[in-house]
N, C-alpha and C. Protein backbone atom coordinates (compact mmCIF):
# COMPACT_ATOMS: atom_id res chain seq x y z
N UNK A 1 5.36 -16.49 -4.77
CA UNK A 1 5.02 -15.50 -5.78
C UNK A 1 3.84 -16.00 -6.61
N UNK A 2 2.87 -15.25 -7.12
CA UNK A 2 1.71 -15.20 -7.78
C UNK A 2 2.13 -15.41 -9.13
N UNK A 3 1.97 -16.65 -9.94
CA UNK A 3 2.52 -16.95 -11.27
C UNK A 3 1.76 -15.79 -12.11
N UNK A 4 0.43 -15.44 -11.58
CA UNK A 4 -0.25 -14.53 -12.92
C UNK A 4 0.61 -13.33 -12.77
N UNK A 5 1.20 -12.96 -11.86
CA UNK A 5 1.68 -11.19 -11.56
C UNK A 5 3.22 -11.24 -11.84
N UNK A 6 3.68 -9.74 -12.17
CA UNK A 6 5.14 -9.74 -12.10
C UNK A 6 5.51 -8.81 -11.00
N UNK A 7 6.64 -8.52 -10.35
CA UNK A 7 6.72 -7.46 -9.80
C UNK A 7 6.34 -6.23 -9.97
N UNK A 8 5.12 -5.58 -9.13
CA UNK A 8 4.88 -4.05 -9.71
C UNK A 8 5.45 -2.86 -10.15
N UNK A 9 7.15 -3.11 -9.69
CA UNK A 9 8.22 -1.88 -10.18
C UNK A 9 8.51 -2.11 -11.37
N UNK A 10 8.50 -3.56 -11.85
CA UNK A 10 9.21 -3.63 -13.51
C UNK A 10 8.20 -4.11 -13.91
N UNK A 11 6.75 -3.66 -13.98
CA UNK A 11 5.13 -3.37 -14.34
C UNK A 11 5.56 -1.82 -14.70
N UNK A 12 5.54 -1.04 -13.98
CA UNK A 12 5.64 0.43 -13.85
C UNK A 12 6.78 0.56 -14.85
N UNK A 13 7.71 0.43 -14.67
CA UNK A 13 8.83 0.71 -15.55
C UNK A 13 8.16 0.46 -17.01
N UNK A 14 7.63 -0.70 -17.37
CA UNK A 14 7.46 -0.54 -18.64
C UNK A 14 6.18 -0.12 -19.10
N UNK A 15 5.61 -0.27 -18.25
CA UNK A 15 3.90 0.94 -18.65
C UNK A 15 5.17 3.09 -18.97
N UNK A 16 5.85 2.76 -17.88
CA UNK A 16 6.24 4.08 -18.30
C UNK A 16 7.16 4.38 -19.61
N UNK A 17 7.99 3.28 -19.75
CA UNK A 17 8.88 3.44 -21.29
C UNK A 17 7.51 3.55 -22.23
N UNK A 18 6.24 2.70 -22.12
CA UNK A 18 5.65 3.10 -23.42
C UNK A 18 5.13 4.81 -23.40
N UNK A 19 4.83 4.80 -22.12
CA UNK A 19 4.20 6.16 -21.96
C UNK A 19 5.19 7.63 -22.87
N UNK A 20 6.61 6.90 -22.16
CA UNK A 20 7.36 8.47 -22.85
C UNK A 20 7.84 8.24 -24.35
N UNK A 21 7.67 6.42 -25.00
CA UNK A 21 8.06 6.44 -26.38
C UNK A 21 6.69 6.93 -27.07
N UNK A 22 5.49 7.08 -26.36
CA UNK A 22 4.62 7.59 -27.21
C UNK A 22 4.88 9.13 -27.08
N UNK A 23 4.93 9.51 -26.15
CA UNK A 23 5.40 11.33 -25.64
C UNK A 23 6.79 11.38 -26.75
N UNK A 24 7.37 10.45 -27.03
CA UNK A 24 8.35 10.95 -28.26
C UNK A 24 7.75 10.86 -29.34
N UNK A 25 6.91 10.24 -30.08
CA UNK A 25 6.62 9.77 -31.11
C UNK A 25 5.42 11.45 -31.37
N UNK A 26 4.74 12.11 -30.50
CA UNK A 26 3.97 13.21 -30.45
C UNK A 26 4.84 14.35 -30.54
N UNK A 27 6.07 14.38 -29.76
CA UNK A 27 7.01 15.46 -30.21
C UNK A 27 7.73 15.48 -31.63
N UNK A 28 8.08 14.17 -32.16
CA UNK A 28 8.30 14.26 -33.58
C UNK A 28 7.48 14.45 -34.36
N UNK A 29 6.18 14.73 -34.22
CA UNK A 29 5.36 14.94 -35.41
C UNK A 29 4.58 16.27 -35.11
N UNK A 30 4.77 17.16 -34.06
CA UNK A 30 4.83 18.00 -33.30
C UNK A 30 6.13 19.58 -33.48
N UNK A 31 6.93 18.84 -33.16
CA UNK A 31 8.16 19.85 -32.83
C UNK A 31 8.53 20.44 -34.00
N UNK A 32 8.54 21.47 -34.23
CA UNK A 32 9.75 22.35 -35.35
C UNK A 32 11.38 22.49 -34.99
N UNK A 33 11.55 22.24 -33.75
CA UNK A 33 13.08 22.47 -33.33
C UNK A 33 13.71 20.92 -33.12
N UNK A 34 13.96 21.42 -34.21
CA UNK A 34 15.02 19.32 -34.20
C UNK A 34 15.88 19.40 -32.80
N UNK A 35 16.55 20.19 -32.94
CA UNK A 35 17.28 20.05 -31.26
C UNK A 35 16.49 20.19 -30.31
N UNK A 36 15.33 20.13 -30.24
CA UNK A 36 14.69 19.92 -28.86
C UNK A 36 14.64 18.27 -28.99
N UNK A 37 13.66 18.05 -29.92
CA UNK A 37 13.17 16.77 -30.70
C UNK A 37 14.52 15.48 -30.38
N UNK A 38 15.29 15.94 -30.87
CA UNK A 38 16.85 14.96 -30.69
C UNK A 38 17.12 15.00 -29.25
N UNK A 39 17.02 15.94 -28.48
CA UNK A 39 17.49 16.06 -27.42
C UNK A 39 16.72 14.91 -26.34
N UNK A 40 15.19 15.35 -26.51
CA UNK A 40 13.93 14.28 -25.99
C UNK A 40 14.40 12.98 -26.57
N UNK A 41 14.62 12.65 -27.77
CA UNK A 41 14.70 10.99 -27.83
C UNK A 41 16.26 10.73 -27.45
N UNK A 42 17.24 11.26 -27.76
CA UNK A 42 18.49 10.83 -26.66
C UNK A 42 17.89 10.91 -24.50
N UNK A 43 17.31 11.52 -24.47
CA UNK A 43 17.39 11.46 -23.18
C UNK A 43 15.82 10.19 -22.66
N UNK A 44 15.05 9.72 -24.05
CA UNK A 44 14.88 8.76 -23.56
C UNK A 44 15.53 7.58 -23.66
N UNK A 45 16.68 7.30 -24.51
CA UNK A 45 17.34 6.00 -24.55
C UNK A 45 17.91 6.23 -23.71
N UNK A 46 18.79 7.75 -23.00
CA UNK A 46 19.65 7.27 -22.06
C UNK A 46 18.77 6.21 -20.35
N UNK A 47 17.40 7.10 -20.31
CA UNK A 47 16.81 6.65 -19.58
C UNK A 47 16.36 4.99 -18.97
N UNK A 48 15.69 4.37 -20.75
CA UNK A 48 15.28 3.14 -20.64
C UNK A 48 16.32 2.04 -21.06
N UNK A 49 17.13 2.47 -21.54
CA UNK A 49 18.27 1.35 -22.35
C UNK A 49 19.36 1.18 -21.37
N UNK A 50 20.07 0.37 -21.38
CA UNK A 50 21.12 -0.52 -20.76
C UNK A 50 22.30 -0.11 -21.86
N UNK A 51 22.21 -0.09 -23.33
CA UNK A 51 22.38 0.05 -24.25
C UNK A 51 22.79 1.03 -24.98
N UNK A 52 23.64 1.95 -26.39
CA UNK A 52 23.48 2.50 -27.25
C UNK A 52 22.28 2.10 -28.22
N UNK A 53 20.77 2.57 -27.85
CA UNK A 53 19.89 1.52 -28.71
C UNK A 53 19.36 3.05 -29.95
N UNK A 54 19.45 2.30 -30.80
CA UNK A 54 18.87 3.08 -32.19
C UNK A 54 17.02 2.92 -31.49
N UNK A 55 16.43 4.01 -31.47
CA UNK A 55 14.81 3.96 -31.52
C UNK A 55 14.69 4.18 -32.37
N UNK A 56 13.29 3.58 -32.49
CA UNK A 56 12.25 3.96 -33.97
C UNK A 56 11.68 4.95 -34.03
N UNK A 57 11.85 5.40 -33.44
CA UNK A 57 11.32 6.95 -33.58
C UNK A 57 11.98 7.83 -34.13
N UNK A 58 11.63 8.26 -35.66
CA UNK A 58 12.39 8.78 -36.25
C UNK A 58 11.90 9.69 -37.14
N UNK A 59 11.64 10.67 -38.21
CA UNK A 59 11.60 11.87 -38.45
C UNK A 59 13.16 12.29 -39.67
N UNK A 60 12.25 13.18 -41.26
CA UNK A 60 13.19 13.96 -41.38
C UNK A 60 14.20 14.50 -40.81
N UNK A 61 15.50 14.53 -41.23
CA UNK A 61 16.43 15.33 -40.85
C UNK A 61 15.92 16.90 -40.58
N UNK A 62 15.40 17.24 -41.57
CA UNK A 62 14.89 18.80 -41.55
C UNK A 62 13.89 18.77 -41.82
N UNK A 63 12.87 19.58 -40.89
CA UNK A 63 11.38 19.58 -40.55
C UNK A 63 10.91 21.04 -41.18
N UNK A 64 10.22 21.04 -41.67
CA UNK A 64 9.43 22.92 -41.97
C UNK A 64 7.89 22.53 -41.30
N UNK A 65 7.60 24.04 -41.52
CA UNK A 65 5.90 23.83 -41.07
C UNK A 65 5.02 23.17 -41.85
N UNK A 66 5.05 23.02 -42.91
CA UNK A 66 4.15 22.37 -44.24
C UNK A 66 4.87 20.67 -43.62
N UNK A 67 5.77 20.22 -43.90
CA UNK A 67 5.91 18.80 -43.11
C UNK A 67 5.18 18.67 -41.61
N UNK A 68 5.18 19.65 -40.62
CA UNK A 68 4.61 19.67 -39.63
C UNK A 68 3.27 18.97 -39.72
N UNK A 69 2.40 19.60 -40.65
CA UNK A 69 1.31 19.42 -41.70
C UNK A 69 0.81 18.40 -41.43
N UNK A 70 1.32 18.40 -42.45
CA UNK A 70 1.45 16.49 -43.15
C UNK A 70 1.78 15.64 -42.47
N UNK A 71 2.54 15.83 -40.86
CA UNK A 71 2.90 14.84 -40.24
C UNK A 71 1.39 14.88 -39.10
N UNK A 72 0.59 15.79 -39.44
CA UNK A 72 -0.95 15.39 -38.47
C UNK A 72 -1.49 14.02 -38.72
N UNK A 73 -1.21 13.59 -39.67
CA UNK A 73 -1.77 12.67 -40.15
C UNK A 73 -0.91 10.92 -39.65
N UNK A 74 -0.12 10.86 -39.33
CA UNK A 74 1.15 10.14 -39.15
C UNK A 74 0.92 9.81 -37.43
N UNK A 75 0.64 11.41 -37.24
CA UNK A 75 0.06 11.12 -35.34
C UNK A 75 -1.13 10.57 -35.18
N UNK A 76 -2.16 10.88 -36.49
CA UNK A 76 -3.20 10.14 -36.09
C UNK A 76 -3.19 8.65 -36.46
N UNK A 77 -2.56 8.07 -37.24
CA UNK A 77 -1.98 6.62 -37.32
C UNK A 77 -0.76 6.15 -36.23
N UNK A 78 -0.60 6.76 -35.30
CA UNK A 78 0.68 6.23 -34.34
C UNK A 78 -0.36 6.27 -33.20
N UNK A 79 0.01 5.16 -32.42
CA UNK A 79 -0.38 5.09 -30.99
C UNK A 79 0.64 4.66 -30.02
N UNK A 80 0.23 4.45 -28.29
CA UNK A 80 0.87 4.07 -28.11
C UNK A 80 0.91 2.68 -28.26
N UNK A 81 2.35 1.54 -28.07
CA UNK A 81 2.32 0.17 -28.12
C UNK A 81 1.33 0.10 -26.89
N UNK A 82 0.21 -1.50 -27.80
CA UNK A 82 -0.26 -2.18 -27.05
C UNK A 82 0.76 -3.20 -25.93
N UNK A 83 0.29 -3.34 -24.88
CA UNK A 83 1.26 -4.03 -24.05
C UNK A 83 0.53 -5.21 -23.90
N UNK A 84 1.02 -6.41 -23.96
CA UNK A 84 0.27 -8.25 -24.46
C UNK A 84 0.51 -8.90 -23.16
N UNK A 85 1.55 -8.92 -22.67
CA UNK A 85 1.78 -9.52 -21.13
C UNK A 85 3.57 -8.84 -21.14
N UNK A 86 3.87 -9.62 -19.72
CA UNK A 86 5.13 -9.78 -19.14
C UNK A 86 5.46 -11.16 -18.53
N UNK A 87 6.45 -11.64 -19.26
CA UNK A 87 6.84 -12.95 -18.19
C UNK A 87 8.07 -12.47 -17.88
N UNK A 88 8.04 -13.12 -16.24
CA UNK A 88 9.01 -12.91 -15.72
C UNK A 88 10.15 -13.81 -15.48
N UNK A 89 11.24 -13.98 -15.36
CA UNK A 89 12.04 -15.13 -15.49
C UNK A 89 13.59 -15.16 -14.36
N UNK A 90 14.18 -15.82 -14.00
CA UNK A 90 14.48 -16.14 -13.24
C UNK A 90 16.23 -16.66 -13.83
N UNK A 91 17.34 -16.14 -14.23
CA UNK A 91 18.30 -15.85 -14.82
C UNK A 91 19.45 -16.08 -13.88
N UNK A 92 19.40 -17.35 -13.50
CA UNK A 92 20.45 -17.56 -11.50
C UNK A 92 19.53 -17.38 -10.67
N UNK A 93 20.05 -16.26 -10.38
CA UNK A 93 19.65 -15.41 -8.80
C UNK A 93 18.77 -14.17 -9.51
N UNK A 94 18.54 -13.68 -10.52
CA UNK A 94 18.55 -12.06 -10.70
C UNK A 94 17.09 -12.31 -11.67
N UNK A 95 16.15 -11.58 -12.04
CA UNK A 95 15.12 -11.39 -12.32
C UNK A 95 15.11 -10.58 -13.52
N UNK A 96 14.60 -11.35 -14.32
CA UNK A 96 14.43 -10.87 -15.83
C UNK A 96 13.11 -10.55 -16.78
N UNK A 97 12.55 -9.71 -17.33
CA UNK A 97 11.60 -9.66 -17.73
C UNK A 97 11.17 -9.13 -19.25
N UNK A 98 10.51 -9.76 -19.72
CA UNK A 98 10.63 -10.04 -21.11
C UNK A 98 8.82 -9.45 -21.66
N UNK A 99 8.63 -7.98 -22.00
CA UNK A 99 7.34 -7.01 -22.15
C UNK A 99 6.95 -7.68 -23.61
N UNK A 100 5.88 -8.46 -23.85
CA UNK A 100 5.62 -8.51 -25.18
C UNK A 100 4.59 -7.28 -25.87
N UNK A 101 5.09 -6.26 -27.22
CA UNK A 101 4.06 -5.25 -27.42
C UNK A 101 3.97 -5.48 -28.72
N UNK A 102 2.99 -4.42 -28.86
CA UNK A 102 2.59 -4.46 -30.22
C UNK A 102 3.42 -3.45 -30.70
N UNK A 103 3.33 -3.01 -32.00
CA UNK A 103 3.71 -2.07 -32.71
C UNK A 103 3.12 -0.69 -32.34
N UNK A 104 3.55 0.61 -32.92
CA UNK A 104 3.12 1.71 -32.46
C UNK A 104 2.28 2.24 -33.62
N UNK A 105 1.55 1.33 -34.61
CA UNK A 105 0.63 1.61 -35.69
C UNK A 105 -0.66 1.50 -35.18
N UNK A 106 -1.42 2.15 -35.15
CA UNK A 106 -3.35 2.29 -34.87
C UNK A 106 -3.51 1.38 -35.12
N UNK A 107 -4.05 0.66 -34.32
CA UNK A 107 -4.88 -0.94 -34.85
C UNK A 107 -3.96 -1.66 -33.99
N UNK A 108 -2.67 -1.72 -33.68
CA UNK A 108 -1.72 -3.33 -33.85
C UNK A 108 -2.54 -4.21 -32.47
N UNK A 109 -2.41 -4.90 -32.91
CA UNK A 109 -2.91 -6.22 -32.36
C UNK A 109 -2.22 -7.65 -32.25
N UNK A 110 -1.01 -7.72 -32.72
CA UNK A 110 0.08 -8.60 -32.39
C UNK A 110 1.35 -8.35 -31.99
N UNK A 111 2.62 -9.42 -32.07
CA UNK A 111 3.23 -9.15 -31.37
C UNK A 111 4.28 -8.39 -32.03
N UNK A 112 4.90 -7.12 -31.74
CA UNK A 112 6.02 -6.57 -32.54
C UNK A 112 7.49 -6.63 -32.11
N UNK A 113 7.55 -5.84 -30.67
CA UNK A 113 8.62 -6.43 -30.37
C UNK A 113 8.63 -7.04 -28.74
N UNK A 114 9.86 -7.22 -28.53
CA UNK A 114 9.47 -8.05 -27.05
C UNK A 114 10.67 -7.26 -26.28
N UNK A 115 10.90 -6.35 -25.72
CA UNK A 115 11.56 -5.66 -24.71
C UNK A 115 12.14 -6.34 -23.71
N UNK A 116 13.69 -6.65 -23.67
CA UNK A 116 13.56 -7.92 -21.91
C UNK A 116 15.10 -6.95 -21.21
N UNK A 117 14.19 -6.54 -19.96
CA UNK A 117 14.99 -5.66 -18.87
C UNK A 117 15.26 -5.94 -17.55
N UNK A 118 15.99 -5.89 -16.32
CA UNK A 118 16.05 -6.19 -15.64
C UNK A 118 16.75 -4.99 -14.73
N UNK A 119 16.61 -5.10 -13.20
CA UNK A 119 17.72 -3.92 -12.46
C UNK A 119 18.65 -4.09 -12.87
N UNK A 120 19.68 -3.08 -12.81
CA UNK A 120 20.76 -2.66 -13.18
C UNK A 120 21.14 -1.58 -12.29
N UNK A 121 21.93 -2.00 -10.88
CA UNK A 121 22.39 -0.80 -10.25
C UNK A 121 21.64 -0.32 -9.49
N UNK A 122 20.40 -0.86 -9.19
CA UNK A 122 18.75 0.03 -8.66
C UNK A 122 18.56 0.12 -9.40
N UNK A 123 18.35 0.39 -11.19
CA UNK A 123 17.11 0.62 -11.91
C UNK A 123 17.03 -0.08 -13.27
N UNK A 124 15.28 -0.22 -13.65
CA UNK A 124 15.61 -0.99 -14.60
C UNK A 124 16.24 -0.19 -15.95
N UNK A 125 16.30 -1.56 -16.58
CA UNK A 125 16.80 -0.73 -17.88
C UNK A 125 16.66 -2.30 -18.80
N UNK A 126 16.31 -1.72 -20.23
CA UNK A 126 16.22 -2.63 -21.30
C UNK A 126 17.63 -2.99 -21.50
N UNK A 127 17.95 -4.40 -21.78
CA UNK A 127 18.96 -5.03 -22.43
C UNK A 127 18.88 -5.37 -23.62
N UNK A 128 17.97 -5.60 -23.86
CA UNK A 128 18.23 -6.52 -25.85
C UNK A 128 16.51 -6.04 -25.82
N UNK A 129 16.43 -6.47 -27.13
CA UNK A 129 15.44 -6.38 -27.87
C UNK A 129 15.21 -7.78 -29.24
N UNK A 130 14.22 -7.65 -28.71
CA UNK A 130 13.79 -9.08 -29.84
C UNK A 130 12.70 -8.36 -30.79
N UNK A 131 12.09 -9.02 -32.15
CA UNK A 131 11.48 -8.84 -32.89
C UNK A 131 10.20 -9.64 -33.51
N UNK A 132 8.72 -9.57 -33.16
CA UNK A 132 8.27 -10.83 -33.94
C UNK A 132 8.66 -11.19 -34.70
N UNK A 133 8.89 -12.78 -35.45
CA UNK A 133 8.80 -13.08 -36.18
C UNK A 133 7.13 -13.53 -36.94
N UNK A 134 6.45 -13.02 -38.01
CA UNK A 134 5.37 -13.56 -38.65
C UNK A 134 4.91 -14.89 -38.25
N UNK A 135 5.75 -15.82 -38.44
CA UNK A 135 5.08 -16.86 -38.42
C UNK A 135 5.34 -17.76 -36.87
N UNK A 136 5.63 -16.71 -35.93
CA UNK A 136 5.45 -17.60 -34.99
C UNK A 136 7.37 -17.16 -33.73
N UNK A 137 7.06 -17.10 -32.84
CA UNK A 137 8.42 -16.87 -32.12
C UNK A 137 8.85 -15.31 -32.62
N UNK A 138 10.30 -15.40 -32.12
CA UNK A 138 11.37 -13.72 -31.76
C UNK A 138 12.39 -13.84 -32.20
N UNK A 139 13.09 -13.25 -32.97
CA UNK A 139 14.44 -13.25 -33.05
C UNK A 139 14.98 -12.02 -32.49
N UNK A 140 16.63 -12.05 -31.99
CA UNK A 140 16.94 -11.31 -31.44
C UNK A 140 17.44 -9.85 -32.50
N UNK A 141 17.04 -8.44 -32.03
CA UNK A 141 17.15 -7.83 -32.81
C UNK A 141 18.57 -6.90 -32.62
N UNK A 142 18.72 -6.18 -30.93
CA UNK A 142 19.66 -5.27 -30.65
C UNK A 142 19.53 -5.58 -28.96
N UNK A 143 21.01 -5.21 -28.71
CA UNK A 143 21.25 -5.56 -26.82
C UNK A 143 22.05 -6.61 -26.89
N UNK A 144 22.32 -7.28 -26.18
CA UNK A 144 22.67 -8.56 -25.53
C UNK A 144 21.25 -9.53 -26.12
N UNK A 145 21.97 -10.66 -26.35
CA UNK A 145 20.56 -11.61 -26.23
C UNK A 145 21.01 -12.49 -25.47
N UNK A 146 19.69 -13.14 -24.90
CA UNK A 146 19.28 -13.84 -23.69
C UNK A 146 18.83 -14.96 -23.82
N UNK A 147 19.47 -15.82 -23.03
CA UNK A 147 19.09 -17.56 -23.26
C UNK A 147 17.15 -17.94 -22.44
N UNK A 148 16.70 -17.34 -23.38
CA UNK A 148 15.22 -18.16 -22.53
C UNK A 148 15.25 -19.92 -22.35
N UNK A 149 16.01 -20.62 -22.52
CA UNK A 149 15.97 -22.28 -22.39
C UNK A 149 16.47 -22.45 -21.06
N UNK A 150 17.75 -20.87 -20.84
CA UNK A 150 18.60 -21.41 -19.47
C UNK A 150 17.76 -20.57 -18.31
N UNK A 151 16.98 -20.14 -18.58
CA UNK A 151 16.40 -19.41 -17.75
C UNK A 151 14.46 -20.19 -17.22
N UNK A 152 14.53 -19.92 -15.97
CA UNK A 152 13.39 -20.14 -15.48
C UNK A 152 12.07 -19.83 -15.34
N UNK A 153 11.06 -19.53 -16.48
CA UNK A 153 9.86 -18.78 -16.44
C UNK A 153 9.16 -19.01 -14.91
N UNK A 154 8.68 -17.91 -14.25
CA UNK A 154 8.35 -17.52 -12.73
C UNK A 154 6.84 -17.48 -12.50
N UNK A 155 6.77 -16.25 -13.58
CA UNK A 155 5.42 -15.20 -13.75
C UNK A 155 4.95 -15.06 -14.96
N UNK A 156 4.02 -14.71 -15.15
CA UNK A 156 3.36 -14.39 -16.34
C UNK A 156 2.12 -13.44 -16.04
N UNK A 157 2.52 -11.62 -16.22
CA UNK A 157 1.03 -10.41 -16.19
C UNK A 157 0.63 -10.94 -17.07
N UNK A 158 -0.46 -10.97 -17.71
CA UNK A 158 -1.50 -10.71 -18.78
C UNK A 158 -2.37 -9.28 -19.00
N UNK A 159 -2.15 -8.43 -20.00
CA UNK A 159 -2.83 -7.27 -19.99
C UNK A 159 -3.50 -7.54 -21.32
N UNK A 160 -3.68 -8.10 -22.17
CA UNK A 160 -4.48 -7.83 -23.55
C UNK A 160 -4.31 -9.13 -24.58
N UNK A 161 -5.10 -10.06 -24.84
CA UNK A 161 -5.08 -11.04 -25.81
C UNK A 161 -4.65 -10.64 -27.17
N UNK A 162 -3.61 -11.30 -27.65
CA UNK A 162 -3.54 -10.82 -29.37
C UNK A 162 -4.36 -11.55 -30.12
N UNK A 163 -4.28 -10.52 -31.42
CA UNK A 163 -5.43 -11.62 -31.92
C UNK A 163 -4.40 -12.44 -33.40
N UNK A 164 -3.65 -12.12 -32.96
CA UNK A 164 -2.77 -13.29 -34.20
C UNK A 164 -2.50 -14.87 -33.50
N UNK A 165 -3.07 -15.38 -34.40
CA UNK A 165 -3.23 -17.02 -34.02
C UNK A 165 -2.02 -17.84 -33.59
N UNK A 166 -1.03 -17.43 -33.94
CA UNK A 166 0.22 -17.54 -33.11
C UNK A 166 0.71 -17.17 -31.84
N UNK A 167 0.23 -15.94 -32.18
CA UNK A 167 0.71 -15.22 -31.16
C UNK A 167 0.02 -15.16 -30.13
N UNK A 168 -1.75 -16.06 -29.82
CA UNK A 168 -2.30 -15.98 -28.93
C UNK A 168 -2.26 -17.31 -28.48
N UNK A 169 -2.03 -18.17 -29.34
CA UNK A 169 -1.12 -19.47 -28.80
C UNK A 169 -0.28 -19.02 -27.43
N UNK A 170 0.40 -18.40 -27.88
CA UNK A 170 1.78 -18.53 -27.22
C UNK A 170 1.38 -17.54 -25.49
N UNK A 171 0.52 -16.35 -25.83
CA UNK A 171 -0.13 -16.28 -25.07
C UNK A 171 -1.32 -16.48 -23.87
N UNK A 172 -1.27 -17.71 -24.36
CA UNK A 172 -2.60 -18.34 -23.31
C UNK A 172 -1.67 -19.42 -22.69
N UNK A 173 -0.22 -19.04 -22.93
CA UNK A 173 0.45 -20.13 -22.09
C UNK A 173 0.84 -19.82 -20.66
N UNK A 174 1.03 -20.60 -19.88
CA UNK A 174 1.03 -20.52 -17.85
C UNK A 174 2.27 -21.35 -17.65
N UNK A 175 2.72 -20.65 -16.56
CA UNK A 175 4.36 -21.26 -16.77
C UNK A 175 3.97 -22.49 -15.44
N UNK A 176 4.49 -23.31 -15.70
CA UNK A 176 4.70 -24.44 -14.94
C UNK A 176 5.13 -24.24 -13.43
């Protein structure tokens, strides 16, 4: 296996979770019908999560058109997460992968959270979720958390340098 690459299916998988958490994040600032709106972000956790996971994607309880408004502005400060790399890891026998992104704020450029999913059944699905910490490393936020010490770094994609000095530390690292 190619240490720079990860497998192209759990590449795809998570180019596509950002794709439809940004397609949620446009329907909440978008939609007047909360039950459509609720309906779209339950049917993306059922999709990407392993999990009961709370998303951040979130929105008034009750929306009018004048909030509609005002939420133009909210879409034009949301993007989608930058995606920083993927390492891939090696958990026994079974293949684990750990998406480092940015935040879904215009601009982000470090690390926000770190997504780590694996098959499940034939497909992937997120297990836990970690969180930058500021000054350096992740703590675990929601999911299962995962022993990276007992586990074997494989691979490492690279898609985008951060520019936080920590965090590009940690990124210019090559797994052994």
């Amino acid at each position: 296996m190619d240490k720079r690459t990860v497998e192209q299916d759990a590449t795809r998988f998570i180019q596509k979770f950002l794709d439809k958490e940004f397609a949620c994040w446009e329907l909440a600032y978008r939609e007047l019908d909360s039950a459509k709106y609720e309906a779209a972000v339950a049917a993306f956790v059922r999709e990407f999560f392993a999990f009961e996971a709370v998303p951040s994607i979130t929105r008034p309880r009750k929306v009018s058109a004048g909030w509609l408004e005002e939420a133009k502005e909210y879409l034009a400060a949301t993007t989608e997460r930058p995606l920083f790399k993927i390492e891939q890891y090696l958990a026994g026998d079974e293949a684990v992968y750990a998406a480092y992104t940015g935040s879904n704020d215009l601009g982000s450029d470090s690390y926000a959270e770190v997504f780590l999913y694996k098959n499940v059944a034939g497909r992937y699905r997120i297990f836990s979720v970690y969180h930058s910490d500021p000054d350096g490393g992740i703590e675990h936020f929601d999911g299962e958390e995962f022993s990276f010490s007992r586990a074997k770094l494989v691979a490492i994609e690279k898609f985008l340098a951060p520019a936080d000095e920590a965090d590009l530390l940690d990124y210019q690292l090559d797994p052994v």
